[in-house]
Protein backbone atom coordinates (compact mmCIF):
# COMPACT_ATOMS: atom_id res chain seq x y z
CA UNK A 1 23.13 128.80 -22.83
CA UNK A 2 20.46 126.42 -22.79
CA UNK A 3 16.92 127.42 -24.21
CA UNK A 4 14.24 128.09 -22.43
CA UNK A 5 11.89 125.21 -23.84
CA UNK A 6 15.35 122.67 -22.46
CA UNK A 7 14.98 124.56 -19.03
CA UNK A 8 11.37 123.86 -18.48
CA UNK A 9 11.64 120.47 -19.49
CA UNK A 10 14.28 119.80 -16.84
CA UNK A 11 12.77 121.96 -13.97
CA UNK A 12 8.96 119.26 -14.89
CA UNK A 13 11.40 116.24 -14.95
CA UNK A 14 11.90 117.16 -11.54
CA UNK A 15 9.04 118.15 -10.28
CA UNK A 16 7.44 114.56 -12.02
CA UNK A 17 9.92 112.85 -9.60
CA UNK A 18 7.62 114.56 -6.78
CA UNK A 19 10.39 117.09 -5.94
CA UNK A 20 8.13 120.94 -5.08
CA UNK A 21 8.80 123.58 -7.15
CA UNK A 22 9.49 125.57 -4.49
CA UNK A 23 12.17 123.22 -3.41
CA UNK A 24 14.43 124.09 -6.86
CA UNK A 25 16.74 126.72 -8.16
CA UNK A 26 17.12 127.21 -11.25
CA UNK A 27 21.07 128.08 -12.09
CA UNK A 28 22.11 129.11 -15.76
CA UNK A 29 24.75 129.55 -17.74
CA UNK A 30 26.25 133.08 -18.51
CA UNK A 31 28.54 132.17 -21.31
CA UNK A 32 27.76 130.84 -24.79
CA UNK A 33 28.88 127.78 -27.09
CA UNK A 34 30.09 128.19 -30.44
CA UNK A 35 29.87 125.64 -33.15
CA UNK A 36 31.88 125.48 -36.60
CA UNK A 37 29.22 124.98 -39.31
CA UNK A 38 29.74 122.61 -42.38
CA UNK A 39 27.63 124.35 -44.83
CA UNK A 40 30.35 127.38 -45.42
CA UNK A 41 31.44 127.48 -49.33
CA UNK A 42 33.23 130.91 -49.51
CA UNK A 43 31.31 133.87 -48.75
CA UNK A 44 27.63 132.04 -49.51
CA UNK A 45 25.46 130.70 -46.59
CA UNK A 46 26.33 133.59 -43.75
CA UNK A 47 22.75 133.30 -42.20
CA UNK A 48 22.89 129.45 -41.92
CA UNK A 49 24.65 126.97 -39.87
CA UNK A 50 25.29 123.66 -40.31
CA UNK A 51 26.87 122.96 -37.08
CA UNK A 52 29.07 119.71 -37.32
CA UNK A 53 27.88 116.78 -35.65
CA UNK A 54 29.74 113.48 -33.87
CA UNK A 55 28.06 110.49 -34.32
CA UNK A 56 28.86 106.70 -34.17
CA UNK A 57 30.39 104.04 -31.73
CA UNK A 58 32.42 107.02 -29.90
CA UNK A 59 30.03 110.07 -30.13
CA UNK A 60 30.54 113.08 -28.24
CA UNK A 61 32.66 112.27 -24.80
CA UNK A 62 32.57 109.04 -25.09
CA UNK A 63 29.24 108.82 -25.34
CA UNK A 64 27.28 106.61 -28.21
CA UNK A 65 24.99 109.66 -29.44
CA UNK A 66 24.51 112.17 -31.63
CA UNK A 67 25.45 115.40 -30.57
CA UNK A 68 26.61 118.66 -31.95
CA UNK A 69 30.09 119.82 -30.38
CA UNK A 70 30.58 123.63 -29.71
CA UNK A 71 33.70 125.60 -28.00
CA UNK A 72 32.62 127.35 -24.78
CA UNK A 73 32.90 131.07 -25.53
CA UNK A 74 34.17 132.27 -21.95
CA UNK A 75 32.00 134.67 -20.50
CA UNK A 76 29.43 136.86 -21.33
CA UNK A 77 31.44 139.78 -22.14
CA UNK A 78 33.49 136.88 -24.58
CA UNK A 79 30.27 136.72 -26.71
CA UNK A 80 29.21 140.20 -26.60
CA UNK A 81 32.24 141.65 -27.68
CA UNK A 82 32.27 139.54 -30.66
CA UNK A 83 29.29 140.55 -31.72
CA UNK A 84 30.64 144.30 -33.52
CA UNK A 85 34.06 142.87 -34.36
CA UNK A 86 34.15 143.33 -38.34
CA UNK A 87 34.16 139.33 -39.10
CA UNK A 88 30.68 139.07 -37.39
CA UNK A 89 28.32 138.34 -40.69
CA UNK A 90 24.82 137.50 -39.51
CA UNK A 91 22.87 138.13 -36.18
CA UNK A 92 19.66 136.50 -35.02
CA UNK A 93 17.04 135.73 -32.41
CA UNK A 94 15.52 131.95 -31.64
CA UNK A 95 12.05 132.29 -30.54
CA UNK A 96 11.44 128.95 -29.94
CA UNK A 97 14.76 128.55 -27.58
CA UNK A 98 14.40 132.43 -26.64
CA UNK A 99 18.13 132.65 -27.51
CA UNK A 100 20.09 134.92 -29.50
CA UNK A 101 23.04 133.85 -32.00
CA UNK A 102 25.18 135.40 -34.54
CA UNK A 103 27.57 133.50 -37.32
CA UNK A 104 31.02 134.90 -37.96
CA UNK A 105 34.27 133.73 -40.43
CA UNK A 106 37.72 133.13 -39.31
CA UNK A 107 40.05 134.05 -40.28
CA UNK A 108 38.82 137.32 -42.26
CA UNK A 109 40.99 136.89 -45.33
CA UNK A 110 42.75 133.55 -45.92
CA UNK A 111 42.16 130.52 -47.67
CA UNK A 112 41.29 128.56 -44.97
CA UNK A 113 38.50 130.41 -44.04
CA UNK A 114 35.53 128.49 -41.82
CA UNK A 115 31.80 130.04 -40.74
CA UNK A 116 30.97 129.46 -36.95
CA UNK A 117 27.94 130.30 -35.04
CA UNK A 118 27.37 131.38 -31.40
CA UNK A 119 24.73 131.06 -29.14
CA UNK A 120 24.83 133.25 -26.41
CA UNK A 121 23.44 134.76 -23.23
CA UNK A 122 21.76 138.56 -23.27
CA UNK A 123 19.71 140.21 -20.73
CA UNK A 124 16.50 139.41 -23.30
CA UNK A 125 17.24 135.80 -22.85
CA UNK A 126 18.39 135.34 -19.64
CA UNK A 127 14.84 137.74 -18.87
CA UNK A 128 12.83 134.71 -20.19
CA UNK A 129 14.01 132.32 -18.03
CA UNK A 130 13.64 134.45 -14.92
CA UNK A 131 10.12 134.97 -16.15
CA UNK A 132 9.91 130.75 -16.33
CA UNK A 133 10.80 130.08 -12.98
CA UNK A 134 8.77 133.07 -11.63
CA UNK A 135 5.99 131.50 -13.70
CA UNK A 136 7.06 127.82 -12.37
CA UNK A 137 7.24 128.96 -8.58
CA UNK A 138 10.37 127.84 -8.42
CA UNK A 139 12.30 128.61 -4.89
CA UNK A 140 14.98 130.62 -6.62
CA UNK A 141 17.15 131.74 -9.88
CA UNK A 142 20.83 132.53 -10.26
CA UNK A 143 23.78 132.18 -12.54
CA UNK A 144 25.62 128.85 -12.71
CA UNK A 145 28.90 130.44 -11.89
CA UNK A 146 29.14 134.83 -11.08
CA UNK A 147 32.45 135.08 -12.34
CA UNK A 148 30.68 134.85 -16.58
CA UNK A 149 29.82 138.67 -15.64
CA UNK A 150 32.28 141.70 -16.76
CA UNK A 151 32.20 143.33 -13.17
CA UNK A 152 34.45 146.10 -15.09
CA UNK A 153 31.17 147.24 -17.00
CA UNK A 154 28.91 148.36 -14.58
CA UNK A 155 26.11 149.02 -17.70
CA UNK A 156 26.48 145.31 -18.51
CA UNK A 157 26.30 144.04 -14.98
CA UNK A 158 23.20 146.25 -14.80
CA UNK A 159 21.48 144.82 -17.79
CA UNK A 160 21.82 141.52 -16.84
CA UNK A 161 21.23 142.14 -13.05
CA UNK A 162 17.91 143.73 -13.82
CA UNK A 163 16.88 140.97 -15.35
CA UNK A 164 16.45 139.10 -12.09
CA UNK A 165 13.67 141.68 -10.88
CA UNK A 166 10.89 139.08 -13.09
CA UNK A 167 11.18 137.00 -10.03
CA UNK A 168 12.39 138.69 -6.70
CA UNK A 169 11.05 142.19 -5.66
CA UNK A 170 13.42 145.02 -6.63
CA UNK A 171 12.07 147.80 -5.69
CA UNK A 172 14.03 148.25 -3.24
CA UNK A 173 16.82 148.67 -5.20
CA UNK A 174 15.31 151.28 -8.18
CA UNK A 175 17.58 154.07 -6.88
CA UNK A 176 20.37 151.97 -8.62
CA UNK A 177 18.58 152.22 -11.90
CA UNK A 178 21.39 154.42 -13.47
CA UNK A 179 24.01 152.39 -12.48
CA UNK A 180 25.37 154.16 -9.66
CA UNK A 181 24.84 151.39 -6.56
CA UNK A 182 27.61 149.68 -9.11
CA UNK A 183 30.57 152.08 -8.41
């Protein structure tokens, strides 16, 4: 996902081009990125990432830049899951970014053993952007692509649904509260 600080920026770049606020929707990503970190000696380091950077004449895609490369981690559900499988070492919050991440080692036991760290979507995060473009006035908010969602877990789907109620008017829907609209 892309932090919320990134998101602004982009939704003023647009609006500096004389382009209303009202006239934008602001998609985002339901999926996370992970990125192998360089710093991992052995079982020191688990809270810190290093992530590994392409730089020179070729760069990332082609392109002459710096840029840290990450695997996409699927969907939502992807990351989440992840999070209490037993080689997850180190969980954390971004406050700057409004993002949450967690570092974990694979393979568990083997001597090639490498530290990576995941930045993902949760219904806090993806709550702070919704907030942002309600803030913004922004003419709407929605995920870059539905199919990032577990439909199977109607308790997920709900926690990330919810979230959208920062910018349009849900109270029409309150009687689905406990789930059961999601059936």
């Amino acid at each position: 996902g892309n932090g919320v600080k990134q998101i602004e920026h982009g939704l003023l770049g647009y609006m500096a081009y004389g382009i209303p606020a009202d006239k934008l929707v602001m998609g985002m990503s339901w999926g996370g990125a992970a990125f192998e970190c360089t710093n991992f000696v052995g079982d020191t380091g688990l809270d810190y990432c290093a992530p590994k950077m392409e730089t020179g004449l070729f760069g990332y895609r082609g392109v002459n830049c710096t840029d840290a490369v990450s695997e996409s981690m699927g969907n939502l559900d992807n990351a989440w899951e992840r999070l209490t499988a037993p080689n997850t070492v180190y969980h954390g919050w971004d406050d700057y970014t409004k993002l949450p991440y967690f570092n974990y080692v694979t393979p568990l036991n083997g001597s090639d053993t490498k530290l990576y760290q995941v930045w993902y979507e949760s219904p806090e995060s993806i709550g702070h952007k919704v907030a942002l473009a309600s803030n913004m006035n922004v003419g709407g908010v929605g995920p870059w692509e539905f199919g990032k969602l577990n439909w199977t877990k109607p308790d997920q789907v709900y926690d990330v649904w919810s979230q959208f109620c920062k910018f349009f008017d849900c109270s029409e829907y309150a009687k689905c509260s406990d789930g059961s609209c999601h059936d």
